[in-house]
C-alpha atoms as a PDB file:
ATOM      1  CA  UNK A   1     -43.039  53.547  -4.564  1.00  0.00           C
ATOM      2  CA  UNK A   2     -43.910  52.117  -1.347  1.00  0.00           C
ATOM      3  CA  UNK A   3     -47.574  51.866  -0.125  1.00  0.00           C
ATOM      4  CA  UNK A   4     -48.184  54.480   2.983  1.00  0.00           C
ATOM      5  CA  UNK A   5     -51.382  53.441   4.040  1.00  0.00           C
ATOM      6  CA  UNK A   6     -52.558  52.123   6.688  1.00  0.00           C
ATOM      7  CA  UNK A   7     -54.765  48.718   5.368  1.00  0.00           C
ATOM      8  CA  UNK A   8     -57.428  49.192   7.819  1.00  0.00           C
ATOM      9  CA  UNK A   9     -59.984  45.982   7.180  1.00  0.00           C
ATOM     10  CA  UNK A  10     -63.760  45.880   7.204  1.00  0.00           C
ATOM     11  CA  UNK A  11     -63.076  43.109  10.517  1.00  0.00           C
ATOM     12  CA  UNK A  12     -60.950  46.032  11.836  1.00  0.00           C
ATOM     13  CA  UNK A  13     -64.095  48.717  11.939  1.00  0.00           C
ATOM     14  CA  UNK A  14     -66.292  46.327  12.940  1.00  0.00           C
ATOM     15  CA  UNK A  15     -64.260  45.027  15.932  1.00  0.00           C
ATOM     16  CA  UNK A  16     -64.744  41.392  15.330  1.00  0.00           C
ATOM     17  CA  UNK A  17     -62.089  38.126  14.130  1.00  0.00           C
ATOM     18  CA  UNK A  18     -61.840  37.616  10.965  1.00  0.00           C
ATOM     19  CA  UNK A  19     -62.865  34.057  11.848  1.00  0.00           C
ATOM     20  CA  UNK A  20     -66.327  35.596  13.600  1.00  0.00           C
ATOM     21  CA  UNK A  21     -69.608  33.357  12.980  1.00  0.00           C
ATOM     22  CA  UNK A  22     -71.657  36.100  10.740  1.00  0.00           C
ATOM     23  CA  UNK A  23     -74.061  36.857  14.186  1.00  0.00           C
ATOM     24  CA  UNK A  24     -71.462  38.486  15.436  1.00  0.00           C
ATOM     25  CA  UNK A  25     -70.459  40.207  12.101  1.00  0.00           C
ATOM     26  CA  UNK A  26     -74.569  41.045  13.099  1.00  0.00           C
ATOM     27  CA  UNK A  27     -74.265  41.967  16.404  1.00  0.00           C
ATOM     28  CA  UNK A  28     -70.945  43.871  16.270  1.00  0.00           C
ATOM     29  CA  UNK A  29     -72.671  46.244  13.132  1.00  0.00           C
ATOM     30  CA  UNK A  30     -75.719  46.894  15.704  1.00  0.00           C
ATOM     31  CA  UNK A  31     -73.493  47.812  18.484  1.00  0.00           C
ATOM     32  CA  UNK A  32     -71.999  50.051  16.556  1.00  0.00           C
ATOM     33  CA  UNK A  33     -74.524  51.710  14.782  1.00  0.00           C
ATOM     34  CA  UNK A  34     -76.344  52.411  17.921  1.00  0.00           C
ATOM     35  CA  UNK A  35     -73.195  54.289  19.004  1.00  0.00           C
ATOM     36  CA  UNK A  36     -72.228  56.210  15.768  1.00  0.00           C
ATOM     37  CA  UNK A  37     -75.595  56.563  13.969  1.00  0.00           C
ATOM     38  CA  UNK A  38     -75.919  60.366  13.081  1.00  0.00           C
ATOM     39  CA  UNK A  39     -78.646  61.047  14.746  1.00  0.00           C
ATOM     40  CA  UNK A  40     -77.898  59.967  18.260  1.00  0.00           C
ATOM     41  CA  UNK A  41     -75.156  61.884  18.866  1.00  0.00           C
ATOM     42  CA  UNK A  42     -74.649  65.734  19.707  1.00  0.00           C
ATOM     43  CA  UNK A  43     -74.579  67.969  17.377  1.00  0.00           C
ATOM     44  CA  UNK A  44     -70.875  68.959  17.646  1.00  0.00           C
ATOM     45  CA  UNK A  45     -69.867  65.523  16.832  1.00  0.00           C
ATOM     46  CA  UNK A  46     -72.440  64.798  14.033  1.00  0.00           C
ATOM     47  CA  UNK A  47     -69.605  65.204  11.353  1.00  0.00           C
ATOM     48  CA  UNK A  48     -67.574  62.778  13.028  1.00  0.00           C
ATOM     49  CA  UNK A  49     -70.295  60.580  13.332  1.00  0.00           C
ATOM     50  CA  UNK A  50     -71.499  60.662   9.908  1.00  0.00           C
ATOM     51  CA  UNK A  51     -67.840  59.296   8.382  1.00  0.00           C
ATOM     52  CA  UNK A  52     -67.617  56.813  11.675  1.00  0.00           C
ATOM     53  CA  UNK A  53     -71.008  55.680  10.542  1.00  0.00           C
ATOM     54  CA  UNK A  54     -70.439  55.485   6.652  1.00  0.00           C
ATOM     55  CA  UNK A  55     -67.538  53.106   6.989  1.00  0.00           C
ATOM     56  CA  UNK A  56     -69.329  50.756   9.291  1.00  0.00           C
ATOM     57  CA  UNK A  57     -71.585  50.243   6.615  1.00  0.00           C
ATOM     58  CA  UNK A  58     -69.295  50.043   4.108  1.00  0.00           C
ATOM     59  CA  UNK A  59     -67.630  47.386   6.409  1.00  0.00           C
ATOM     60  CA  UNK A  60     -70.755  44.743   7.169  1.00  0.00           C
ATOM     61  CA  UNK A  61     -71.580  45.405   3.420  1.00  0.00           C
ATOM     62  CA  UNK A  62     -68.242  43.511   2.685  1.00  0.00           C
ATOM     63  CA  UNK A  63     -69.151  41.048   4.999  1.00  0.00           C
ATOM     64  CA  UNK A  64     -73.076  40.789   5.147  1.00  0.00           C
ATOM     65  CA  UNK A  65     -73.565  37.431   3.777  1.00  0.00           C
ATOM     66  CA  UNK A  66     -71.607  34.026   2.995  1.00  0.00           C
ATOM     67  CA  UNK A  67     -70.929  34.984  -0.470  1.00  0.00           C
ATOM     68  CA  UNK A  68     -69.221  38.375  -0.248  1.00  0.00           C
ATOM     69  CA  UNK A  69     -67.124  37.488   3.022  1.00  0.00           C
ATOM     70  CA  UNK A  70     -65.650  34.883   0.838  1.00  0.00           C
ATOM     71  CA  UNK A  71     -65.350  37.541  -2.048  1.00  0.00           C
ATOM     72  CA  UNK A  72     -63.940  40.222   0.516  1.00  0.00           C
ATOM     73  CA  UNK A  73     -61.682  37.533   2.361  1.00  0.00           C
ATOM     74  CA  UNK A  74     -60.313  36.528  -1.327  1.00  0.00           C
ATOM     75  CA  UNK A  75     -59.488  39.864  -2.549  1.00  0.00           C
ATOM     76  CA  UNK A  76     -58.068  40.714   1.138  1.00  0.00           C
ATOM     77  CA  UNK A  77     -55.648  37.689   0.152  1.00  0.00           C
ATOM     78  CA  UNK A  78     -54.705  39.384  -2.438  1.00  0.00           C
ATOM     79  CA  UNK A  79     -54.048  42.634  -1.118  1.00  0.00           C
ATOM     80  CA  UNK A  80     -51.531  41.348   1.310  1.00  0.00           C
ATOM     81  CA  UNK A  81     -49.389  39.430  -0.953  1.00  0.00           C
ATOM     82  CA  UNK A  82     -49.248  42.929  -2.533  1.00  0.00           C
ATOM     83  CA  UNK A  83     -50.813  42.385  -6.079  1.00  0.00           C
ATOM     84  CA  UNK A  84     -53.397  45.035  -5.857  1.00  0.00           C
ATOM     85  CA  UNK A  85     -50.883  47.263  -4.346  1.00  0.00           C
ATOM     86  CA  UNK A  86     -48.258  47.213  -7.331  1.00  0.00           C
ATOM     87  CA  UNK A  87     -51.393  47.630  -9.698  1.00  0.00           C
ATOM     88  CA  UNK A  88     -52.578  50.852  -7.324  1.00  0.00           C
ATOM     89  CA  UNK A  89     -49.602  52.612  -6.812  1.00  0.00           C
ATOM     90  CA  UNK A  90     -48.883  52.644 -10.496  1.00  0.00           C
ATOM     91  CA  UNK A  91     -52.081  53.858 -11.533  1.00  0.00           C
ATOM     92  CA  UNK A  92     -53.262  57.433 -12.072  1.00  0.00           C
ATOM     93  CA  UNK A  93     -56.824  57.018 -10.561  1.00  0.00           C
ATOM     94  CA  UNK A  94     -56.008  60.130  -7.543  1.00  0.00           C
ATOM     95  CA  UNK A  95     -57.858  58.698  -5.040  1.00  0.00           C
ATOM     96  CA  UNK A  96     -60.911  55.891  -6.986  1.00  0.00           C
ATOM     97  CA  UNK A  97     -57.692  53.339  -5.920  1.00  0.00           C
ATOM     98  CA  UNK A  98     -57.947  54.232  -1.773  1.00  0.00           C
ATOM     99  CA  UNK A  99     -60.344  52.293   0.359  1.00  0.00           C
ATOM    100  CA  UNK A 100     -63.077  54.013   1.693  1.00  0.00           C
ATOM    101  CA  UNK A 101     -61.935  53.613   5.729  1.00  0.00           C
ATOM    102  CA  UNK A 102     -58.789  54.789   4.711  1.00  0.00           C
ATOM    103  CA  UNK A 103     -60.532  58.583   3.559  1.00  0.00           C
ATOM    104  CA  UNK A 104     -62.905  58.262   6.792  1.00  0.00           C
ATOM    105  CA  UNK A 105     -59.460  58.089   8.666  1.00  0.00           C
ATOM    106  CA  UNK A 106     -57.926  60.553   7.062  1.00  0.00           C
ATOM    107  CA  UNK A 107     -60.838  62.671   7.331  1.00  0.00           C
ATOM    108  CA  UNK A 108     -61.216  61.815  11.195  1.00  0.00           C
ATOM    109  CA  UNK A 109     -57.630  62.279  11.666  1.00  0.00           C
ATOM    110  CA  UNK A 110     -58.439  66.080  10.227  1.00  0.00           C
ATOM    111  CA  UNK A 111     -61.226  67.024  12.369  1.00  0.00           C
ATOM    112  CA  UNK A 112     -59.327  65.798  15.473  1.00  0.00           C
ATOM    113  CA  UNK A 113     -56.730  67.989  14.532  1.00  0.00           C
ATOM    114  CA  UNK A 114     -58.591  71.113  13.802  1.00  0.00           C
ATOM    115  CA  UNK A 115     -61.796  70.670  16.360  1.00  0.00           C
ATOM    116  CA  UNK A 116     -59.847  68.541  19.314  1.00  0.00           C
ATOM    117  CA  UNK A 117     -58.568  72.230  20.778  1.00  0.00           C
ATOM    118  CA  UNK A 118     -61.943  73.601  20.512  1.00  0.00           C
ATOM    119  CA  UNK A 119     -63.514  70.280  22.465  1.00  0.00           C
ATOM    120  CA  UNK A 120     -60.903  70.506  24.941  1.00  0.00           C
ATOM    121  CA  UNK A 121     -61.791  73.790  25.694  1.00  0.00           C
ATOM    122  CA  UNK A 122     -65.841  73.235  26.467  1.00  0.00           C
END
């Protein structure tokens, strides 16, 4: 069975290299939090926002200090010599196996296709 998904990485959400000092891994997660946080967008988009915002966090959590960039960049290595894909394709987990950006995208991916006609129309 052949993996579908997109591998979207925690560098990828944040925006930054994945050879970034950590001030930028900093810097790139305020930026971005400023812009997505819940609460500082409208209303209409809050739903958006809320799954935009989730998986930024989820994102500088991987890579918030020394010792779990190394951990993330390790299993990332793994994941792309396709190990951990073998192992989740065969499994019967439903969905405990797919990365959390990968739902948000999914999920982003469905309210652009049900609310981007009703934007477009405002």
């Amino acid at each position: 069975m052949q993996d579908t998904l997109t591998k979207v990485t925690a560098y990828d959400i944040l925006g930054v290299a994945p050879t970034a000092p950590q001030r930028d891994v900093h810097s790139a997660l305020r930026k971005l939090a400023l812009d997505w946080h819940p609460d500082r967008v409208p209303s209409w988009r809050r739903g958006e926002a809320t799954l935009r915002f989730q998986s930024i966090m989820d994102a500088y959590n991987k890579l918030r200090t020394v010792e779990a960039r190394k951990a993330y960049d390790d299993a990332l290595a793994l994941t792309t010599r396709g190990k951990r894909r073998v192992a989740a394709a065969n499994s019967n987990a439903g969905n405990d196996n797919v990365p959390l950006a990968t739902r948000a995208r999914a999920w982003l991916k469905a309210l652009e296709t049900v609310f981007w006609p009703i934007r477009k129309q405002r």
